[in-house]
C-alpha atoms as a PDB file:
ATOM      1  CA  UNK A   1      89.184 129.828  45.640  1.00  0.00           C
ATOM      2  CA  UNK A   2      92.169 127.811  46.165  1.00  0.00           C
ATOM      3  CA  UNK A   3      94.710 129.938  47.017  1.00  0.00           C
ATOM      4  CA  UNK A   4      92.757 131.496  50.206  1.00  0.00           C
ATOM      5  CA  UNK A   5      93.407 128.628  51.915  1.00  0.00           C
ATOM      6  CA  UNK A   6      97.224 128.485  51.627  1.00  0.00           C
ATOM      7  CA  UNK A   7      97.295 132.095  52.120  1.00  0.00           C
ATOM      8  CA  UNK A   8      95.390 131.304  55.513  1.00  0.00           C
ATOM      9  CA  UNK A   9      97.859 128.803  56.128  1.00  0.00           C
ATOM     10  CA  UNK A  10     101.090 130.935  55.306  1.00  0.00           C
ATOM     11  CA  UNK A  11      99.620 133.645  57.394  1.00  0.00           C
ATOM     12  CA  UNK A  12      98.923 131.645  60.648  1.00  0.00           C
ATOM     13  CA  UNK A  13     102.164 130.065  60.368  1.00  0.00           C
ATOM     14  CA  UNK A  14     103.911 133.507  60.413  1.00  0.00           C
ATOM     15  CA  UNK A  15     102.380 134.583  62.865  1.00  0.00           C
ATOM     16  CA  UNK A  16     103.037 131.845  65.137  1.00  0.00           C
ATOM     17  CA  UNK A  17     106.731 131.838  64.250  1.00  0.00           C
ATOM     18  CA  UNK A  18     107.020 135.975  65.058  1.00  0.00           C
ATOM     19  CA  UNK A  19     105.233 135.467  68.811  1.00  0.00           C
ATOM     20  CA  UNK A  20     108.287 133.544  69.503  1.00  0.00           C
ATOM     21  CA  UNK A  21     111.557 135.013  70.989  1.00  0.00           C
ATOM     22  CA  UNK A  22     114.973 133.494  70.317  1.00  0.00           C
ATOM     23  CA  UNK A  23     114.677 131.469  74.115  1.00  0.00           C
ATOM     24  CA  UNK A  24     111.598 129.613  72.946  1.00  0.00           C
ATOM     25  CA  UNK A  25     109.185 131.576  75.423  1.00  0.00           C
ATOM     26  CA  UNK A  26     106.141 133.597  74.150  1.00  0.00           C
ATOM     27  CA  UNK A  27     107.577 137.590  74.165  1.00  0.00           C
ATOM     28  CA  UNK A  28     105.345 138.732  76.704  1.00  0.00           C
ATOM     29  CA  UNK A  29     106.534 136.604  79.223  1.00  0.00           C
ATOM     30  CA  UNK A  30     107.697 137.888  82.824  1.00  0.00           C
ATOM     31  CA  UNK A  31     110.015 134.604  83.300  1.00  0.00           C
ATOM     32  CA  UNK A  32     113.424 135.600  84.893  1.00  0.00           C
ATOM     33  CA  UNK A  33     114.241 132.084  84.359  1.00  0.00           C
ATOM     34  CA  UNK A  34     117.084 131.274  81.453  1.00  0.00           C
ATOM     35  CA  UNK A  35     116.847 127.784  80.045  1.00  0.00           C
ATOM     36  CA  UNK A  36     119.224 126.011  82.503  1.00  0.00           C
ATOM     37  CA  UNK A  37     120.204 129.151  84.547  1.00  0.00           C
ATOM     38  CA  UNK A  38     119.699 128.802  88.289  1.00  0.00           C
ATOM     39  CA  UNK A  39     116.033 128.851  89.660  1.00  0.00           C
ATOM     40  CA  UNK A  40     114.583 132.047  91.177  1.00  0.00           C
ATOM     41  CA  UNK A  41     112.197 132.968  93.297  1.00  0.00           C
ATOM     42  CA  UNK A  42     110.453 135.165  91.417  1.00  0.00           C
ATOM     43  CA  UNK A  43     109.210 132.294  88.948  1.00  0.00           C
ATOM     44  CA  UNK A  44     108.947 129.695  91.149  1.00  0.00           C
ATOM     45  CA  UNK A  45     104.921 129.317  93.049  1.00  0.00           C
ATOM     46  CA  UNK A  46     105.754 128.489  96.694  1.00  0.00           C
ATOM     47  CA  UNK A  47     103.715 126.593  99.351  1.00  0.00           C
ATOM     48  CA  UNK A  48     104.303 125.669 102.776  1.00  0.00           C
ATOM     49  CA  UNK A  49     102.916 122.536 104.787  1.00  0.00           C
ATOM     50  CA  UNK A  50     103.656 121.532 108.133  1.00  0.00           C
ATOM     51  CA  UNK A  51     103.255 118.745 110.891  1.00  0.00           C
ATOM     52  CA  UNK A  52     103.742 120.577 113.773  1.00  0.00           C
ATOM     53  CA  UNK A  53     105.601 119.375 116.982  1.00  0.00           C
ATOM     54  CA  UNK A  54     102.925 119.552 119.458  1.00  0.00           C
ATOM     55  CA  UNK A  55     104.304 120.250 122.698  1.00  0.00           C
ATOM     56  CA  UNK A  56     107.948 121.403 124.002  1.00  0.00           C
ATOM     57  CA  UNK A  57     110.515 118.710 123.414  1.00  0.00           C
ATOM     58  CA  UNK A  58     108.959 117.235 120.177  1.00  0.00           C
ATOM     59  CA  UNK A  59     110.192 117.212 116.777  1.00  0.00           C
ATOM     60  CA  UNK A  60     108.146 118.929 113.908  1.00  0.00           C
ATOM     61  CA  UNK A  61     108.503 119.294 109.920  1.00  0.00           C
ATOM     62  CA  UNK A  62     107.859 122.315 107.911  1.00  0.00           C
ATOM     63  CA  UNK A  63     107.744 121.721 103.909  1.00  0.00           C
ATOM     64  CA  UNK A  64     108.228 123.904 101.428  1.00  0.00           C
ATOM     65  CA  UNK A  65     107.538 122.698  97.913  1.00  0.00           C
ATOM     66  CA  UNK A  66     108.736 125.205  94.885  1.00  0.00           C
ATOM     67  CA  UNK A  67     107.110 125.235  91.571  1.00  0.00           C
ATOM     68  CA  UNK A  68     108.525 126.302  88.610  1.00  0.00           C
ATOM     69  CA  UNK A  69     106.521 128.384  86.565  1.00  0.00           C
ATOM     70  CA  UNK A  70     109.388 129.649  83.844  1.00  0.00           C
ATOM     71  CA  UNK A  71     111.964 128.108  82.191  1.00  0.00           C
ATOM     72  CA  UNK A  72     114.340 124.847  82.580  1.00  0.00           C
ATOM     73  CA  UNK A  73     116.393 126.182  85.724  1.00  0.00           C
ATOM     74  CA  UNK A  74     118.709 124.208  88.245  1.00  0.00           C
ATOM     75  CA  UNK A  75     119.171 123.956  91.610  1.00  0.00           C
ATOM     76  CA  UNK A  76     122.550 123.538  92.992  1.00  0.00           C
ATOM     77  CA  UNK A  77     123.073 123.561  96.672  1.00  0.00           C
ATOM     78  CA  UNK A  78     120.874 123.801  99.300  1.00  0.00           C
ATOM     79  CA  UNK A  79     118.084 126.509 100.389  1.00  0.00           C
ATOM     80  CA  UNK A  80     119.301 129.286 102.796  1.00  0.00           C
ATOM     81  CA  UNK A  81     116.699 129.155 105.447  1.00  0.00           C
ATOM     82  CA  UNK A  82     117.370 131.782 108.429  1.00  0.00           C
ATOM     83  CA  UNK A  83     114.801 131.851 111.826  1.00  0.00           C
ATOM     84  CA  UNK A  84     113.246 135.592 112.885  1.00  0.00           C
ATOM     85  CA  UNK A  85     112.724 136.161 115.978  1.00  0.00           C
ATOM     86  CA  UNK A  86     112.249 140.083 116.562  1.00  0.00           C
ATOM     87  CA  UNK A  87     115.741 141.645 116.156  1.00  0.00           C
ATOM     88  CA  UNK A  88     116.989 138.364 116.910  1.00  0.00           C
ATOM     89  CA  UNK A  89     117.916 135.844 113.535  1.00  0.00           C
ATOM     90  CA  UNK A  90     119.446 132.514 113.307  1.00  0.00           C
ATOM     91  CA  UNK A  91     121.006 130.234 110.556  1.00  0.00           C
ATOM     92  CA  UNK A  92     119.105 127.256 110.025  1.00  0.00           C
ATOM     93  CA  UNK A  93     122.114 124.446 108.822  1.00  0.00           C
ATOM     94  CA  UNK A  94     122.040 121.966 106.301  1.00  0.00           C
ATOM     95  CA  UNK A  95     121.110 118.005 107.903  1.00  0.00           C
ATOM     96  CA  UNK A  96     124.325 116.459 108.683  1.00  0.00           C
ATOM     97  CA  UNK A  97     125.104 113.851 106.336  1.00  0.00           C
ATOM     98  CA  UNK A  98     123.047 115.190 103.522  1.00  0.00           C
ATOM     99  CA  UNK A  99     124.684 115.974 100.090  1.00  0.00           C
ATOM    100  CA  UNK A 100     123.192 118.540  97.706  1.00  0.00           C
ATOM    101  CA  UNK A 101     122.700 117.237  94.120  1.00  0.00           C
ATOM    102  CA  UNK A 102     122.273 119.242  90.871  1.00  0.00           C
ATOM    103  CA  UNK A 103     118.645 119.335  90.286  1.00  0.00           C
ATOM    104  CA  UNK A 104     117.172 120.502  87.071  1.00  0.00           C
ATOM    105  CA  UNK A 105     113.513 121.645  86.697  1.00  0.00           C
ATOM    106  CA  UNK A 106     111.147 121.488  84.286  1.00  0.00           C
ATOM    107  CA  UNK A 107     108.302 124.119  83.471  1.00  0.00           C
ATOM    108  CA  UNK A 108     105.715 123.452  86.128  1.00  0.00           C
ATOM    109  CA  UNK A 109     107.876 120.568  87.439  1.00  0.00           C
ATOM    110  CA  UNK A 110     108.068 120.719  91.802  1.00  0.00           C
ATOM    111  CA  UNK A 111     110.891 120.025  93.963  1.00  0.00           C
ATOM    112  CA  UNK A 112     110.599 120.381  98.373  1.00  0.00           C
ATOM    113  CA  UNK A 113     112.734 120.878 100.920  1.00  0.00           C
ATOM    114  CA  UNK A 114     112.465 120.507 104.571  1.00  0.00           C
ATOM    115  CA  UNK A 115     112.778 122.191 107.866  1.00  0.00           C
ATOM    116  CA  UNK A 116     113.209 120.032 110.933  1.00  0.00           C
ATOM    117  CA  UNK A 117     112.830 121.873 113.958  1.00  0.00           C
ATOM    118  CA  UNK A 118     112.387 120.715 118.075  1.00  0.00           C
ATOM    119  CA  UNK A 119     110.026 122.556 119.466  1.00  0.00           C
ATOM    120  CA  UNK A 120     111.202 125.037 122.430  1.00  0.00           C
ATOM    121  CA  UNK A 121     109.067 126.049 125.402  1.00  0.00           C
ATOM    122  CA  UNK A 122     107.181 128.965 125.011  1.00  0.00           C
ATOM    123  CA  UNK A 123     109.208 131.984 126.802  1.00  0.00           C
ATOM    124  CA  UNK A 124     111.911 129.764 128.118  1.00  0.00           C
ATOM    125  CA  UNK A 125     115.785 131.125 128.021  1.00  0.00           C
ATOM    126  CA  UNK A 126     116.838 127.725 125.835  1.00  0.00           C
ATOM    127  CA  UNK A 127     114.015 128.978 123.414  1.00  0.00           C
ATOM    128  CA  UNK A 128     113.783 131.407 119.676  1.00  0.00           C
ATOM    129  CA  UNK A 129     109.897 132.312 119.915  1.00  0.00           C
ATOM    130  CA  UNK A 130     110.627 132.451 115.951  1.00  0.00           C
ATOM    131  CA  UNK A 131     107.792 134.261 113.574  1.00  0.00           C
ATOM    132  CA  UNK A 132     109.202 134.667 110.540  1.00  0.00           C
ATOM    133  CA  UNK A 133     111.705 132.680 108.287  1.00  0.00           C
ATOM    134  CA  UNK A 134     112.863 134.054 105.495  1.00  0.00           C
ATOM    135  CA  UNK A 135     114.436 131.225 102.738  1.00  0.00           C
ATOM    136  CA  UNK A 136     117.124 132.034  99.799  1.00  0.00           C
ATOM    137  CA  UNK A 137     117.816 129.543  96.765  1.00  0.00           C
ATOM    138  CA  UNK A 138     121.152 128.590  96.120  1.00  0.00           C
ATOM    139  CA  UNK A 139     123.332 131.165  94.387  1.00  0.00           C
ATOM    140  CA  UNK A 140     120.569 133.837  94.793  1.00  0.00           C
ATOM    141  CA  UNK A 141     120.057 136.449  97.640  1.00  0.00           C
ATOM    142  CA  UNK A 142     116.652 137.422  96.677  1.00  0.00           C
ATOM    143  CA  UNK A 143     114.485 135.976  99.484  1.00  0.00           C
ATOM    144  CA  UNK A 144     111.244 134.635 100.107  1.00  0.00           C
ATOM    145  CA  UNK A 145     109.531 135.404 103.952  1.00  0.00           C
ATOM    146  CA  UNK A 146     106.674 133.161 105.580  1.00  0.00           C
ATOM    147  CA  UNK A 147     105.014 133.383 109.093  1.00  0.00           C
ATOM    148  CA  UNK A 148     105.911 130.877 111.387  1.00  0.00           C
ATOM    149  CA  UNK A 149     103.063 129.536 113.744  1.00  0.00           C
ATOM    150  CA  UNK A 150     104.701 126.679 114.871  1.00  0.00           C
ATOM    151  CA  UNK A 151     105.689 127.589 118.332  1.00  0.00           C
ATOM    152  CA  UNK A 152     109.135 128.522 119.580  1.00  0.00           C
ATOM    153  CA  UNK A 153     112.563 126.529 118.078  1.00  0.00           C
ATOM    154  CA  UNK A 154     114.917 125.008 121.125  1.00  0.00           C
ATOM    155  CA  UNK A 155     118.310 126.053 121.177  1.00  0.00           C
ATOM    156  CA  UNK A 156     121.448 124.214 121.008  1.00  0.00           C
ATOM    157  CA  UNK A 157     123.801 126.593 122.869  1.00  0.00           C
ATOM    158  CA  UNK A 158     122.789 130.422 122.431  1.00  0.00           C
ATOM    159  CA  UNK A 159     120.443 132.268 119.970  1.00  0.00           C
ATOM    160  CA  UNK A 160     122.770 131.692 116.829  1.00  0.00           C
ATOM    161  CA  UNK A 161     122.037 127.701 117.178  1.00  0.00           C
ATOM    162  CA  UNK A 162     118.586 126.885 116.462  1.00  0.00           C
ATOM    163  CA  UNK A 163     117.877 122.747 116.996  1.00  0.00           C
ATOM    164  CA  UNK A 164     116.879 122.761 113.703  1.00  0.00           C
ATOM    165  CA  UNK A 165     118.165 121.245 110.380  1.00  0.00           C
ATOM    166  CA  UNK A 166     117.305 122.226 106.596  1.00  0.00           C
ATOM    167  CA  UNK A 167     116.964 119.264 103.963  1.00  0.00           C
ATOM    168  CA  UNK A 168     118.475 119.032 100.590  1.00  0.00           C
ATOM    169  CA  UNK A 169     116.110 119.770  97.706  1.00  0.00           C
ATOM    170  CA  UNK A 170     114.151 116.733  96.835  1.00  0.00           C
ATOM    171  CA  UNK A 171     112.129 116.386  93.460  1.00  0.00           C
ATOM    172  CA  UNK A 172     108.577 116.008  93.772  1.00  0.00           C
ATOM    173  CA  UNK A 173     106.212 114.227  91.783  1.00  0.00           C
ATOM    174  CA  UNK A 174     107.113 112.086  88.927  1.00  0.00           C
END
């Protein structure tokens, strides 16, 4: 018969048009993401890298590339990143020099930023023996926590003044 076949057709295509919601997103999805709203945590896949410093004095790098698994969102400042240390927390500032730019992200699109830190001596007064830090995207409080195993972070002056610096938001990949 030649109608079953365009009655197959007419059927698939209605269907495909009704599992659609307005935003363009299947309707099932958990995305908190809005099309150009600002990123969030919760759909964005973390992971964290580092290259350690290896002794007390010596500079080390902890990455943190974000993935975003919902919607087009943008980035627009740079990541809070604050240092645990038992009761104790600390403010990790922005590099001097650096400038925050407006970064949009794809679906599934990656962007990194990075911690620099100087490396303290274990259970010295000038030291954090940090192991947590806890990260915030700009214009979000929500937070994301990871363990820190990278020894303690020197001091500048007191406890509030970690020698440490936090990078602007770089894209990743192409």
């Amino acid at each position: 018969m030649r109608a079953t076949p365009i009655t197959v057709a007419a059927l698939a295509a209605a269907l495909l048009l009704t599992a659609c919601d307005s935003s363009g997103g299947d309707s099932g999805s958990t995305d908190k993401n809005k099309a150009g709203d600002a990123c969030t945590l919760d759909a964005v896949g973390v992971q964290v890298a580092a290259s350690a410093a290896p002794s007390a004095g010596d500079s080390g790098n902890v990455t943190v590339t974000l993935t975003n698994r919902g919607s087009k969102c943008t980035l627009n400042g740079f990541p809070g990143v604050d240092l645990y240390a038992g009761n104790v927390s600390s403010t990790v500032l922005a590099t001097k020099a650096a400038k925050a730019q407006k970064l949009t992200l794809a679906k599934d699109a990656t962007t990194s930023f990075t911690i620099t830190y100087v490396r303290g001596e274990a259970g010295g007064k000038k030291s954090l023996p940090v192991k947590t830090v806890k990260f915030t995207l700009p214009g979000s409080t929500a937070d994301h926590s990871f363990k820190w195993s990278y020894g303690d972070v020197a001091l500048k002056g007191d406890a509030s003044e970690p020698n440490a610096s936090v990078t602007p938001f770089q894209q990743a990949g192409d």
